[in-house]
C-alpha atoms as a PDB file:
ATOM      1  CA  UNK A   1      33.807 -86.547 -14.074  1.00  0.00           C
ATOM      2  CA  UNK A   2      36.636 -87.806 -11.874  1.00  0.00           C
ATOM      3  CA  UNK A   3      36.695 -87.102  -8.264  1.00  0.00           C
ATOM      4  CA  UNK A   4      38.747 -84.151  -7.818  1.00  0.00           C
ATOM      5  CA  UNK A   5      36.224 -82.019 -10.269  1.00  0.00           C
ATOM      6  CA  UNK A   6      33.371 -83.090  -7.847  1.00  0.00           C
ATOM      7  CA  UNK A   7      35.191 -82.482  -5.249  1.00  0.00           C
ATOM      8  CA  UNK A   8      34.885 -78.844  -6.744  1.00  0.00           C
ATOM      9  CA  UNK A   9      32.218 -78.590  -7.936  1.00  0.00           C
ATOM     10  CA  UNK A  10      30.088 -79.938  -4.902  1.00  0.00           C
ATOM     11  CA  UNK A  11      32.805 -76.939  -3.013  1.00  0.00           C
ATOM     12  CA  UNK A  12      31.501 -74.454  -4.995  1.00  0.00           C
ATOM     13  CA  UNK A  13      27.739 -74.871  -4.828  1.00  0.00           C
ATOM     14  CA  UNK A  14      28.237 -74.672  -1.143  1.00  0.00           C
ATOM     15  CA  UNK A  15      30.330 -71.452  -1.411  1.00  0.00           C
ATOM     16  CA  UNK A  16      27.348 -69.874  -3.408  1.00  0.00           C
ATOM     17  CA  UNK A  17      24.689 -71.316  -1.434  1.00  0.00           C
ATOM     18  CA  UNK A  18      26.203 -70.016   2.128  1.00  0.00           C
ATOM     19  CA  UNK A  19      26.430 -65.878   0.634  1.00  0.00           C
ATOM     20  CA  UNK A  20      23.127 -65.574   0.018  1.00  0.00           C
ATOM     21  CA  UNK A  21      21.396 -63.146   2.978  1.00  0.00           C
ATOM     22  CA  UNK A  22      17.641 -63.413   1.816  1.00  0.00           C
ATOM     23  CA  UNK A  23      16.653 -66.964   2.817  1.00  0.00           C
ATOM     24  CA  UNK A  24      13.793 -68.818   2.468  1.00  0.00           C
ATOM     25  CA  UNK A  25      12.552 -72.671   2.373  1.00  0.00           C
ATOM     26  CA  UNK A  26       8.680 -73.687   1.617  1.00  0.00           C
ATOM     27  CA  UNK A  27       7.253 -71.805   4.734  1.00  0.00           C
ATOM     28  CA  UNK A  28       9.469 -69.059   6.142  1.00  0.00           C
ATOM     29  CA  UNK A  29      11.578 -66.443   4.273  1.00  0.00           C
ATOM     30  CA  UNK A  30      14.255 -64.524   6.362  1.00  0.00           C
ATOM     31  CA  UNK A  31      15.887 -61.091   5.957  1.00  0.00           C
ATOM     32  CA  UNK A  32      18.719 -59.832   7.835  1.00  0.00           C
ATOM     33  CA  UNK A  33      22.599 -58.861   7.789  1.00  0.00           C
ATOM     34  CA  UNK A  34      25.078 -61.382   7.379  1.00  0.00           C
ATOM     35  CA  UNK A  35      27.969 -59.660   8.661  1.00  0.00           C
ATOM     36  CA  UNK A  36      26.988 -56.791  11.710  1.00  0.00           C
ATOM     37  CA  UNK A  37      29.971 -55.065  13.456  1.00  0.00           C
ATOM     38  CA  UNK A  38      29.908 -52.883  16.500  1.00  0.00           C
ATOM     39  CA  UNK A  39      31.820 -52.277  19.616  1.00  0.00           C
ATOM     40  CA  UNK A  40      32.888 -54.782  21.411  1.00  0.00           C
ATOM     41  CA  UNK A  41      32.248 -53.109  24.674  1.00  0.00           C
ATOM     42  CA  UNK A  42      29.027 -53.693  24.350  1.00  0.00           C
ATOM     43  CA  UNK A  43      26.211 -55.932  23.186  1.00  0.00           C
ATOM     44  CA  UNK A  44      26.020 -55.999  19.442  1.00  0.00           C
ATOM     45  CA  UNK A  45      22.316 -56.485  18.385  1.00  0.00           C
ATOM     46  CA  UNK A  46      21.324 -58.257  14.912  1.00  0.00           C
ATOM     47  CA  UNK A  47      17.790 -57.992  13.365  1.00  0.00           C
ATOM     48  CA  UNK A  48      16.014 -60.680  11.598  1.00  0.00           C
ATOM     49  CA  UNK A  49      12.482 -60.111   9.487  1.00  0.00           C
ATOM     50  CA  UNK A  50      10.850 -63.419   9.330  1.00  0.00           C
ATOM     51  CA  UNK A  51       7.911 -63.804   6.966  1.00  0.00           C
ATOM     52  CA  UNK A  52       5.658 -66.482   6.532  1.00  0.00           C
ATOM     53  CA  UNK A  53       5.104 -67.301   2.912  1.00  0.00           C
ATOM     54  CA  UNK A  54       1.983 -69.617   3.437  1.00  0.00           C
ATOM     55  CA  UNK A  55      -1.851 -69.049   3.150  1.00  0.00           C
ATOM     56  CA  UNK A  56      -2.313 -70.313   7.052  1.00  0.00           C
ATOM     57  CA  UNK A  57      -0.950 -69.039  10.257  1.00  0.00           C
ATOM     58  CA  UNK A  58       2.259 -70.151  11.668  1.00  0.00           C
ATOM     59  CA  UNK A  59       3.657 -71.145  15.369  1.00  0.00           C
ATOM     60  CA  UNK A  60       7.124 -70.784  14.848  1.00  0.00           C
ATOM     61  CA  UNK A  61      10.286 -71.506  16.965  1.00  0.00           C
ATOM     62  CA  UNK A  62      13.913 -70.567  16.891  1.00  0.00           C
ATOM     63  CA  UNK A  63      16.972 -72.142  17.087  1.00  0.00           C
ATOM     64  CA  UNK A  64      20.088 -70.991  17.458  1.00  0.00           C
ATOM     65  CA  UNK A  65      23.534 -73.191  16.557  1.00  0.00           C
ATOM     66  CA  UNK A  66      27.048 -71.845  17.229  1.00  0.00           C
ATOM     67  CA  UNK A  67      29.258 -72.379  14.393  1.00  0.00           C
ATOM     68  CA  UNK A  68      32.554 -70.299  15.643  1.00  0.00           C
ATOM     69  CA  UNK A  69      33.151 -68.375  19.172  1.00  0.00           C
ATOM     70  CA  UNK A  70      35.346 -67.100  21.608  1.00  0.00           C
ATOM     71  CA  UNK A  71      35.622 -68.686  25.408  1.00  0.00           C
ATOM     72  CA  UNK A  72      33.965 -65.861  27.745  1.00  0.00           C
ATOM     73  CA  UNK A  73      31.789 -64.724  24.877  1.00  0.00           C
ATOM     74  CA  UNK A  74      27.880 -64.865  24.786  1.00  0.00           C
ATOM     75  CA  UNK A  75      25.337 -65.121  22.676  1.00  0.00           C
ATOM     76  CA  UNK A  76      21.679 -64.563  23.836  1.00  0.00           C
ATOM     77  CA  UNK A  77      18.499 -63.668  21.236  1.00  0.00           C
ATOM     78  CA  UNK A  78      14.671 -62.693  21.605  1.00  0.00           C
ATOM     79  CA  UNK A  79      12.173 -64.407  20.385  1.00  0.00           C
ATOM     80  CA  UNK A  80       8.551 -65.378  21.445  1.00  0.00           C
ATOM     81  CA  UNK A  81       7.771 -63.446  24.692  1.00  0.00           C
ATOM     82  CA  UNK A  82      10.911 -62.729  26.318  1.00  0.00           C
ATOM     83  CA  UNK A  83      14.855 -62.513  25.564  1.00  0.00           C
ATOM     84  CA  UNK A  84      16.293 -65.613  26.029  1.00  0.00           C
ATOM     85  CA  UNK A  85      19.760 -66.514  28.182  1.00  0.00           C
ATOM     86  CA  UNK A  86      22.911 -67.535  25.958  1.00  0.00           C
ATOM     87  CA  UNK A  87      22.161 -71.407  27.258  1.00  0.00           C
ATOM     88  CA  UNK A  88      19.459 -71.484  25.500  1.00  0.00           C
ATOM     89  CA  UNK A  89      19.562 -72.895  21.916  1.00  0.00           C
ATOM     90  CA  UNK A  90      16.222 -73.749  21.247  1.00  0.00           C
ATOM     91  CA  UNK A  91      13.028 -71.070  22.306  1.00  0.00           C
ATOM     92  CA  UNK A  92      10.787 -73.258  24.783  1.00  0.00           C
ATOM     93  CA  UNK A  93       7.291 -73.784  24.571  1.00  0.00           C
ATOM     94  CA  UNK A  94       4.911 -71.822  24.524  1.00  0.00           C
ATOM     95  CA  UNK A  95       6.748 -68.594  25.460  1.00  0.00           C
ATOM     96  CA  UNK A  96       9.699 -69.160  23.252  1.00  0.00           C
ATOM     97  CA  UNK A  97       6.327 -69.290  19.863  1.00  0.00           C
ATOM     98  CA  UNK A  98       5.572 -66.572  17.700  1.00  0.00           C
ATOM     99  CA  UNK A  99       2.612 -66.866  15.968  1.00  0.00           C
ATOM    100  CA  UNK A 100       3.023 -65.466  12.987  1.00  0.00           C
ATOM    101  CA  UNK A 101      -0.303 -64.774  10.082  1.00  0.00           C
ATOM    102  CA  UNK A 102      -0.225 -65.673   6.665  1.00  0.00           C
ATOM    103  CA  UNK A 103       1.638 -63.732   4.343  1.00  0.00           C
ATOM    104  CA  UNK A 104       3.104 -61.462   7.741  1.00  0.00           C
ATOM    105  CA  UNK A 105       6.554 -60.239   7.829  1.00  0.00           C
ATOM    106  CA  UNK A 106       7.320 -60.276  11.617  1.00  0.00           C
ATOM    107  CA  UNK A 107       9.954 -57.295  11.817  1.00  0.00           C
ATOM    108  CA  UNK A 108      10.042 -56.726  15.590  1.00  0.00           C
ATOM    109  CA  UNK A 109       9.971 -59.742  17.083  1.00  0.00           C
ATOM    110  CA  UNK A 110      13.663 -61.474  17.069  1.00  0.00           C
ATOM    111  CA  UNK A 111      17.086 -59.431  17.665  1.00  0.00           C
ATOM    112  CA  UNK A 112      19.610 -61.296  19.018  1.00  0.00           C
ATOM    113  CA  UNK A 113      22.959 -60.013  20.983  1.00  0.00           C
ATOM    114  CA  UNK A 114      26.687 -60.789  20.646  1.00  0.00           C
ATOM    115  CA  UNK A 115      28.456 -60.076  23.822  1.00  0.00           C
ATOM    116  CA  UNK A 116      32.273 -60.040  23.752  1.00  0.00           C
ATOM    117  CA  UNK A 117      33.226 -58.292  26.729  1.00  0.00           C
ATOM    118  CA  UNK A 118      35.894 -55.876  25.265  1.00  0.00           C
ATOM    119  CA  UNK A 119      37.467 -59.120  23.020  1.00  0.00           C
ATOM    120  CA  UNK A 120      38.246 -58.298  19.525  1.00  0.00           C
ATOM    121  CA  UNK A 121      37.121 -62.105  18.897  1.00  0.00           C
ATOM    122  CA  UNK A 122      34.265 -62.427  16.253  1.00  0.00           C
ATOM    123  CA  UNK A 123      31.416 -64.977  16.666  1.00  0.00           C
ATOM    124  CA  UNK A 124      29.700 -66.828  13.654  1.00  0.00           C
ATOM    125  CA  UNK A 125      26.181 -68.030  14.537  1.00  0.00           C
ATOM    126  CA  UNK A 126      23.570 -69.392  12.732  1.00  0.00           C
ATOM    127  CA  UNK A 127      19.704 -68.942  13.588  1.00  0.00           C
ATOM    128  CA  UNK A 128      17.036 -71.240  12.445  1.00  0.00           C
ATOM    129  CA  UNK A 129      13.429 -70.400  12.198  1.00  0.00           C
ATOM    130  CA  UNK A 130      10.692 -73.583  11.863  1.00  0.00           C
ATOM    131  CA  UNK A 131       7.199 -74.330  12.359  1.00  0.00           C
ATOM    132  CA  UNK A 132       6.248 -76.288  15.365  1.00  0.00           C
ATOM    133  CA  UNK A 133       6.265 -80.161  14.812  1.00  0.00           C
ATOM    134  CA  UNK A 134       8.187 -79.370  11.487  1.00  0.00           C
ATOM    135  CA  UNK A 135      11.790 -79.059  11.522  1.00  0.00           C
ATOM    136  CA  UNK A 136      12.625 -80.116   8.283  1.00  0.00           C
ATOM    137  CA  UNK A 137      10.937 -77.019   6.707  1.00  0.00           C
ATOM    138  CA  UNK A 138      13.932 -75.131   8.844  1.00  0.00           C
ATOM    139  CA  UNK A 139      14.915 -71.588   7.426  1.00  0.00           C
ATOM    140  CA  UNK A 140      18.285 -70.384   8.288  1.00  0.00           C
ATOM    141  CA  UNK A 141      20.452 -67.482   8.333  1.00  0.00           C
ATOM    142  CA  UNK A 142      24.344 -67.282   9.429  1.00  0.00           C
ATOM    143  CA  UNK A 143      25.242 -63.740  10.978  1.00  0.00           C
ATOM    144  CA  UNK A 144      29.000 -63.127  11.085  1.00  0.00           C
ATOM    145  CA  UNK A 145      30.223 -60.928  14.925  1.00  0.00           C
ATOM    146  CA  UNK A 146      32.798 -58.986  14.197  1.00  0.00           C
ATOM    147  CA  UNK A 147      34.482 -60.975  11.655  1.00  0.00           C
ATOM    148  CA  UNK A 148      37.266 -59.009   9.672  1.00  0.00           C
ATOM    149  CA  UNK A 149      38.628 -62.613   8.673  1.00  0.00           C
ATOM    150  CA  UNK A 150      37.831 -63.035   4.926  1.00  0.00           C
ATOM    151  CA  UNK A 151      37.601 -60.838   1.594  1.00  0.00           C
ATOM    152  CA  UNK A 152      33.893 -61.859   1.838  1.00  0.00           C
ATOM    153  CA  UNK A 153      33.831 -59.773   5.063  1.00  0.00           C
ATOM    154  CA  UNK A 154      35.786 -57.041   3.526  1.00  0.00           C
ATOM    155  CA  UNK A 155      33.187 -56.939   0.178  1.00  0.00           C
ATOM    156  CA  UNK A 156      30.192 -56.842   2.603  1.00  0.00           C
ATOM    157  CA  UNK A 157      31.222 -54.148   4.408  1.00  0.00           C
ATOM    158  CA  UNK A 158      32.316 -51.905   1.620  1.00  0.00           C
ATOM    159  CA  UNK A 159      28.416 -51.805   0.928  1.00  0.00           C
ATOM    160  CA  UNK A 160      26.146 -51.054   4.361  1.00  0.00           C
ATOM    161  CA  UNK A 161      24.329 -49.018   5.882  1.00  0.00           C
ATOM    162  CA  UNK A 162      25.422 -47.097   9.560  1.00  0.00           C
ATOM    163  CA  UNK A 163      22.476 -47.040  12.059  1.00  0.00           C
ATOM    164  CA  UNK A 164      19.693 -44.414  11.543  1.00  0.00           C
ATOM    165  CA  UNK A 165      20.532 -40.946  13.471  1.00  0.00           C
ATOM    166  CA  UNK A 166      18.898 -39.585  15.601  1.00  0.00           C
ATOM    167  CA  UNK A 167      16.940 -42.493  16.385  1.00  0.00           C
ATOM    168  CA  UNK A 168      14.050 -42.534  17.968  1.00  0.00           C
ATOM    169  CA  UNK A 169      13.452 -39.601  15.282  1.00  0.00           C
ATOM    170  CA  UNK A 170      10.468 -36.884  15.177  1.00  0.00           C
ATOM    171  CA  UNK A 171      11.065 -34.571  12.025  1.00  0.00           C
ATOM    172  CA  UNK A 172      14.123 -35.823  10.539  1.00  0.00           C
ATOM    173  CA  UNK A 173      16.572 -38.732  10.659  1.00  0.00           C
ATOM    174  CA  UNK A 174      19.951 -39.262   8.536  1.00  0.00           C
ATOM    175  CA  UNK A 175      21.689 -42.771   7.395  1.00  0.00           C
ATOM    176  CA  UNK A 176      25.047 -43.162   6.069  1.00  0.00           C
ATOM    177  CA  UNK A 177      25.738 -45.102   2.742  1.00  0.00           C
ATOM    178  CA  UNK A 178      28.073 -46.809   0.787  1.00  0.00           C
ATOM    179  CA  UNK A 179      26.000 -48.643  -2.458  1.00  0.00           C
ATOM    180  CA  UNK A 180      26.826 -49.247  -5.980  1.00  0.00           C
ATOM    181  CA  UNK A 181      24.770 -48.213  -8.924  1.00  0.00           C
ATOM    182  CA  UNK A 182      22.162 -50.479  -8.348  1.00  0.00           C
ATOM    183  CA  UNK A 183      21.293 -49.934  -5.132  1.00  0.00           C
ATOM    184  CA  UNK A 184      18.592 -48.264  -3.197  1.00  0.00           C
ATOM    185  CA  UNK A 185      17.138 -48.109   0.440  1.00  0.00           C
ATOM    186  CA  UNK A 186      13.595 -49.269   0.935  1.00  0.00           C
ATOM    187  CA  UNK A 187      11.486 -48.511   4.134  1.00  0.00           C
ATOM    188  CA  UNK A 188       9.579 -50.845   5.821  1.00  0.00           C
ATOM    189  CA  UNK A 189       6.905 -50.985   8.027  1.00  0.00           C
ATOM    190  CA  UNK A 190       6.296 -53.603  11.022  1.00  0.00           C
ATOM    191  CA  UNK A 191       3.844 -55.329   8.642  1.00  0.00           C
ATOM    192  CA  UNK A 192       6.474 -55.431   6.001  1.00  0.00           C
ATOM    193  CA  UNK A 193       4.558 -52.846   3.648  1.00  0.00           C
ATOM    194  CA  UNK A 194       6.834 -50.675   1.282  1.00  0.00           C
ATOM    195  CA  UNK A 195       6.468 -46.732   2.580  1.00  0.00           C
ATOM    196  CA  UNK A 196       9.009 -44.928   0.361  1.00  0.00           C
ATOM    197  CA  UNK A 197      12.401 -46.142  -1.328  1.00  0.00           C
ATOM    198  CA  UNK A 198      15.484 -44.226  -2.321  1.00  0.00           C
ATOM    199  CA  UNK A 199      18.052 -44.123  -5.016  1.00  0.00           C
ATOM    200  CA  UNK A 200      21.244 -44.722  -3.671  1.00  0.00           C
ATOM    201  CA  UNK A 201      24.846 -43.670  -6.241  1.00  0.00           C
ATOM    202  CA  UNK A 202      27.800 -44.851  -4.285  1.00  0.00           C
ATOM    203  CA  UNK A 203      28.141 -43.054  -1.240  1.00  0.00           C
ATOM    204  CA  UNK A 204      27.203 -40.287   1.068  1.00  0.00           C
ATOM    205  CA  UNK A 205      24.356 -39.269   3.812  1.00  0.00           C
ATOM    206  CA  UNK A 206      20.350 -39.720   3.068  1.00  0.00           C
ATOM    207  CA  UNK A 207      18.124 -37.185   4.880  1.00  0.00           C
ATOM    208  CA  UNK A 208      15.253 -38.960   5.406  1.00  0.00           C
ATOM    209  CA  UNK A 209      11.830 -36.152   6.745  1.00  0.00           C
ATOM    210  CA  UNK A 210       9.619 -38.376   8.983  1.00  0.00           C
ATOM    211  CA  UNK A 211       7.300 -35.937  10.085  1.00  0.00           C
ATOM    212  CA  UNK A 212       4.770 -37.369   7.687  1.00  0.00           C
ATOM    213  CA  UNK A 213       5.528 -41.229   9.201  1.00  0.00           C
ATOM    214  CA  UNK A 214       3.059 -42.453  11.843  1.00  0.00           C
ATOM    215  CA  UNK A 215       4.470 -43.352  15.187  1.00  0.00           C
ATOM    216  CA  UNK A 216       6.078 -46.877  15.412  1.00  0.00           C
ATOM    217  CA  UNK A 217       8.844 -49.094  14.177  1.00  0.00           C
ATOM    218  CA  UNK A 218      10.343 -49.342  10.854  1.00  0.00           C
ATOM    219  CA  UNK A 219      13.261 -50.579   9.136  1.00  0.00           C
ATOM    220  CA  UNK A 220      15.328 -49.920   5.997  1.00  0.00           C
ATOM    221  CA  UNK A 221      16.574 -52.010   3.555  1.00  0.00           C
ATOM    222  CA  UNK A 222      19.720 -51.710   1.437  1.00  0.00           C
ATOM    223  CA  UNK A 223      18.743 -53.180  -1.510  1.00  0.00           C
ATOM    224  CA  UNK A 224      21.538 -53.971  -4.256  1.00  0.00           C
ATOM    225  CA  UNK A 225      21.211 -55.777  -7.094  1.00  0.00           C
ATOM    226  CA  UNK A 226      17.961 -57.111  -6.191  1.00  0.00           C
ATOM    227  CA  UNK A 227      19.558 -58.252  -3.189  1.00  0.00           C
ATOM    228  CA  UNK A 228      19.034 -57.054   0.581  1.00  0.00           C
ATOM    229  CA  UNK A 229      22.435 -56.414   2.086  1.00  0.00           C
ATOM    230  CA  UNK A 230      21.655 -54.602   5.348  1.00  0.00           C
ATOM    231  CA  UNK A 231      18.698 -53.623   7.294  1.00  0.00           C
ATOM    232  CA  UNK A 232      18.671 -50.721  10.011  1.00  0.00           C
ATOM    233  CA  UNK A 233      15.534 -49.743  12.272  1.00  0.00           C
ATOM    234  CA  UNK A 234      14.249 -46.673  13.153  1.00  0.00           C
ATOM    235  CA  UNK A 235      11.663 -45.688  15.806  1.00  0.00           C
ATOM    236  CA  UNK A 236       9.339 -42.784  14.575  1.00  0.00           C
ATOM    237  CA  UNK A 237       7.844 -40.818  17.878  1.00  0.00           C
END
């Protein structure tokens, strides 16, 4: 093999590698959008799930890395305790833990915020999730700000999920769609159970009755082609 075909060939594993949007390494598995768009006005949040995929309990910490922003942009998340300002990368000790049990997917905990301040710039940032004393066993997910910069952009978009509505919801909430055939929209609970899943054909508007949910957070999954594409979360009253 001469050294323009590795070249390639080492290109594309990276290319495939990088798409994927559920993540996981030994320990943690993570769940969340890739791309997230939203005005830039204000604060536009992203939602990870992170699950721990081991028989023991886990003290995990977060760190964030920016890959591509804009000067006079800011990028803060949430994790552990608190919300955490946009200078810090790495969530302290001990407030900046989440403890999370075996076989838990934490839902709730992290969000983190893109703040552009009216700019049209987009911000690429990458969040890591490892057990204390273990960084090697890192899990990581890159989330694309308001990036209309490559076809991948342009494919991810054409299949999402708009935010729940109304939400916080009593009786009834709605979602807009767009899927492909083999697609469907699971809901989760904050303890990552399955509640109910949908059928999704292309696109339109799911009316989704709630009056039957308990109180509390959920979230739903896009799920296409065995793959989760977007996730949304609704609070039931």
């Amino acid at each position: 093999m001469n050294r323009i075909s590795i070249i390639s060939f080492l290109l594309a594993f990276v290319f495939q590698f990088s798409s994927y949007e559920d993540i996981q390494a030994q320990s943690i598995e993570l769940t969340g959008d890739a791309y997230v768009f939203g005005n830039p006005i204000v604060e536009v949040p992203s939602y990870i799930i992170v699950k721990n995929l081991t028989s023991d309990s886990l003290d995990v910490r977060c760190q964030k890395n920016i890959i591509d922003t804009a000067s006079g942009t800011k990028n803060r998340f949430c994790w552990g305790i608190t919300c955490w300002p946009a200078s810090t990368y790495v969530s302290p000790i001990p407030d900046g833990v989440r403890t999370i049990p075996a076989g838990f997917a934490d839902s709730t905990n992290f969000t983190a915020y893109y703040d552009a301040f009216g700019n049209s710039a987009r911000a690429i940032v990458e969040y890591c999730f490892y057990p204390i004393g273990n960084i090697s066993d890192s899990t990581c997910l890159t989330v694309h700000y308001n990036d209309n910069t490559s076809s991948i952009t342009e494919n991810t978009r054409e299949i999402g999920l708009s935010d729940f509505y109304p939400n916080p919801s009593e009786n009834l909430t709605r979602i807009n769609y767009v899927a492909n055939n083999n697609s469907y929209l699971q809901i989760l609970d904050i303890l990552g159970n399955k509640i109910q899943s949908f059928d999704l054909d292309k696109s339109g508007v799911l009316e989704i009755p709630t009056s039957h949910f308990s109180s509390g957070i959920y979230f739903g999954n896009l799920i296409s082609d065995s793959r989760t594409v977007s996730v949304k979360k609704i609070i039931i009253n």
